[in-house]
Protein backbone atom coordinates (compact mmCIF):
# COMPACT_ATOMS: atom_id res chain seq x y z
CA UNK A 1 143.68 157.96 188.52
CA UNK A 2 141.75 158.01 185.48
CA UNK A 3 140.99 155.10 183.48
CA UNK A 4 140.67 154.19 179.94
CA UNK A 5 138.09 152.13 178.57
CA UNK A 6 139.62 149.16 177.12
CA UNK A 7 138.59 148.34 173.35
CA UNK A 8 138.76 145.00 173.88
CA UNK A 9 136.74 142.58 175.64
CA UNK A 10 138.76 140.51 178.79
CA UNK A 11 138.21 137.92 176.29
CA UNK A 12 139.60 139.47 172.75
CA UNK A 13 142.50 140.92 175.25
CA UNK A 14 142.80 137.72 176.56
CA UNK A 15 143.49 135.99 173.20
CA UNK A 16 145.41 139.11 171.91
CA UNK A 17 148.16 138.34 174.82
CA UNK A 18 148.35 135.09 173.96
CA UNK A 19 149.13 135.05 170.42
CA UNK A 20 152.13 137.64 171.18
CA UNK A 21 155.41 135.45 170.77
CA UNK A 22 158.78 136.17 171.56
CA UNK A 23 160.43 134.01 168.78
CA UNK A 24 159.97 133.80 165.11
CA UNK A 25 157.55 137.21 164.82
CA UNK A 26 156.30 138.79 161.92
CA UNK A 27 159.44 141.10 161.87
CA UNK A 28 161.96 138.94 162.80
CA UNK A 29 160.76 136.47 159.65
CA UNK A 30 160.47 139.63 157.22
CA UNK A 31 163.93 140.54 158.29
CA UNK A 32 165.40 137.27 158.01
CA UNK A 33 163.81 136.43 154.41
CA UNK A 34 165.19 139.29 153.10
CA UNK A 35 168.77 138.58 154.24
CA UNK A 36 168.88 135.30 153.15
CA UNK A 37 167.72 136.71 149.85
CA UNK A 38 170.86 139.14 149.63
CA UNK A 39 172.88 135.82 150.45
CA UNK A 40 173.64 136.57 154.15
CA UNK A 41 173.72 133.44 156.40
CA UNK A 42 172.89 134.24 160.48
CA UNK A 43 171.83 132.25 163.43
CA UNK A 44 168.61 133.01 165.05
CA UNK A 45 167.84 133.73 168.74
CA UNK A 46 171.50 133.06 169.21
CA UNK A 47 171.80 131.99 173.25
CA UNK A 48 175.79 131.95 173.06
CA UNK A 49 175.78 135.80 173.64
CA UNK A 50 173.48 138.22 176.03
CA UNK A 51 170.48 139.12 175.50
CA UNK A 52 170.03 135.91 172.79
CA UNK A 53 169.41 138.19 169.68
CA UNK A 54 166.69 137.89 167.43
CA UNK A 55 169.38 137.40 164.12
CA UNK A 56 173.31 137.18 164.54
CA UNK A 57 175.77 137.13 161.78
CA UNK A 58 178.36 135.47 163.60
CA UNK A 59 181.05 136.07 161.11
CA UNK A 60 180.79 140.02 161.43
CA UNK A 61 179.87 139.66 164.99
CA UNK A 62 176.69 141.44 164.40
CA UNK A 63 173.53 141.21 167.15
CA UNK A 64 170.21 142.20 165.53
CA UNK A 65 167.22 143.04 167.59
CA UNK A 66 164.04 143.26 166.60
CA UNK A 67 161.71 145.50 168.84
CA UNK A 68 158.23 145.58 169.23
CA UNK A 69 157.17 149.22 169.73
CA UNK A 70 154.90 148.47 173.11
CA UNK A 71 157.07 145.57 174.84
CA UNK A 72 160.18 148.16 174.07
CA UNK A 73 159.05 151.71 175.14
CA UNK A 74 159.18 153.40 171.66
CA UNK A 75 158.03 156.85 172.29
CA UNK A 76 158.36 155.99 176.11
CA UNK A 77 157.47 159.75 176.68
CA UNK A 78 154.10 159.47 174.92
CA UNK A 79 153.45 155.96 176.02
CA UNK A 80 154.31 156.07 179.56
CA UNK A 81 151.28 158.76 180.37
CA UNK A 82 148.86 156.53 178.23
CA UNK A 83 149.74 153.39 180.65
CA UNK A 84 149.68 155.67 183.83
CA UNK A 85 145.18 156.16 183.01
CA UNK A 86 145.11 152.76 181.97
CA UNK A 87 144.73 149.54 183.57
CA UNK A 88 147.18 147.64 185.62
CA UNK A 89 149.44 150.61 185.03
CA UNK A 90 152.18 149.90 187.52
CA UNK A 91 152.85 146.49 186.31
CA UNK A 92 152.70 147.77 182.61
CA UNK A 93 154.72 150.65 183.68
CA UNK A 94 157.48 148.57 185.54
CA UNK A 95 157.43 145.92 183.04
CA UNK A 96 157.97 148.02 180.03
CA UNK A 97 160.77 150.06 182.31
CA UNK A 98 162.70 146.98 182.88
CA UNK A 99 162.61 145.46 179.50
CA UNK A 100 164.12 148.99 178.54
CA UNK A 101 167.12 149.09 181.34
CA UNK A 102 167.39 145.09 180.03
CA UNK A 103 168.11 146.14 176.58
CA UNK A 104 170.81 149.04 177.58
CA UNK A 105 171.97 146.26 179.63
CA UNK A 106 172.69 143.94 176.99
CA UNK A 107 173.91 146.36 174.66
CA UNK A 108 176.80 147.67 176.43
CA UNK A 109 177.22 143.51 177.74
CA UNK A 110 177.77 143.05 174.25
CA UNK A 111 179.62 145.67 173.06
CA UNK A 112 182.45 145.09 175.32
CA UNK A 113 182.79 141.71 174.00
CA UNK A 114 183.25 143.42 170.74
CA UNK A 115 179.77 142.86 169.12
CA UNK A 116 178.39 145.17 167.01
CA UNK A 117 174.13 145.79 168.10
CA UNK A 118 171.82 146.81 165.57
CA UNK A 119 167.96 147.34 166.85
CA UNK A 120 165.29 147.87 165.02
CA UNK A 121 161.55 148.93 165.47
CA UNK A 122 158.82 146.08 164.41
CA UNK A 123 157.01 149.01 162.29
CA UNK A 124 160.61 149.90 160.72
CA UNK A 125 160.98 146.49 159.33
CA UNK A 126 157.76 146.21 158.30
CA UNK A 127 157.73 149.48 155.87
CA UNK A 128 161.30 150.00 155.59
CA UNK A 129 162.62 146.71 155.12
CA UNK A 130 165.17 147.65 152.36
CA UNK A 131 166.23 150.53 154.65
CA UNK A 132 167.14 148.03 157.35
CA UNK A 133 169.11 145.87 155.17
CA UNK A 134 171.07 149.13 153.88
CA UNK A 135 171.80 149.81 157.54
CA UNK A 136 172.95 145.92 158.12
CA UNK A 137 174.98 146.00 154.61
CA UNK A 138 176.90 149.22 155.54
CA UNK A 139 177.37 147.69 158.97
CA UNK A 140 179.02 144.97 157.39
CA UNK A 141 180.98 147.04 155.34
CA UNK A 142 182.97 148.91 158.39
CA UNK A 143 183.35 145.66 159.62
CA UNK A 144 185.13 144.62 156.56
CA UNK A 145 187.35 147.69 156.60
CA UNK A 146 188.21 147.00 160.06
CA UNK A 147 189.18 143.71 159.76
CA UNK A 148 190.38 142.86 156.14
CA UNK A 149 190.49 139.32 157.28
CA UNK A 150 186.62 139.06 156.47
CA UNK A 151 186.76 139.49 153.39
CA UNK A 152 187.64 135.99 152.81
């Protein structure tokens, strides 16, 4: 096995790893503020469904994820090589795996209890963050034709 250097020092990676959170991220806040500017109300990291969602509209019954590109496998084809030369690959390898089976997992959990799941990519939300509202607001909108009683 061939391995990578690391850019880092143990030190910088060190401090790197620690300052990645898992509630309230950059993308998760950018997404948020601009919902609340259109007027839409949510919950965040909502723990009364699977997979506690990073934003929930309750009233539409909409679960919004928020995916970091590494923690999530984006590109899993490309990626997955790049871990195999690099350090601590199996655990990287099996963690990353996992937290992709978890998320198929909670998607179909939460489609059969009639939840509509909406994931996006941390670098979507970042560049495209009207794109992602569009994509929430015409979610909304089949909700509403579904069920005229939302449109209270």
């Amino acid at each position: 096995m061939q391995e990578t250097r690391d850019k880092l020092t143990p030190e910088q990676r060190k401090k790197n790893m620690k300052s990645i959170r898992s509630k309230n991220t950059r993308i998760e806040i950018v997404l948020r503020r601009a919902l609340w500017a259109k007027g839409y109300r949510y919950r965040k990291n909502y723990v009364k469904i699977p997979g506690k969602p990073d934003i929930v509209l309750t009233k539409y019954k909409i679960a919004i994820f928020c995916d970091g590109e590494f923690f999530h496998g984006k590109d899993w084809e490309v990626l997955k090589p790049r871990l195999e030369r690099g350090k601590n690959s199996d655990f990287w390898i099996n963690k990353i795996s996992r937290n992709k089976e978890r998320d198929e997992e909670v998607n179909k959990q939460l489609l059969f209890m009639g939840w509509t799941v909406i994931r996006f990519w941390g670098d979507d939300i970042k560049k495209n963050t009207d794109e992602c509202i569009r994509v929430i607001e015409e979610t909304i909108f089949e909700q509403k034709m579904e069920d005229p009683m939302i449109w209270e």
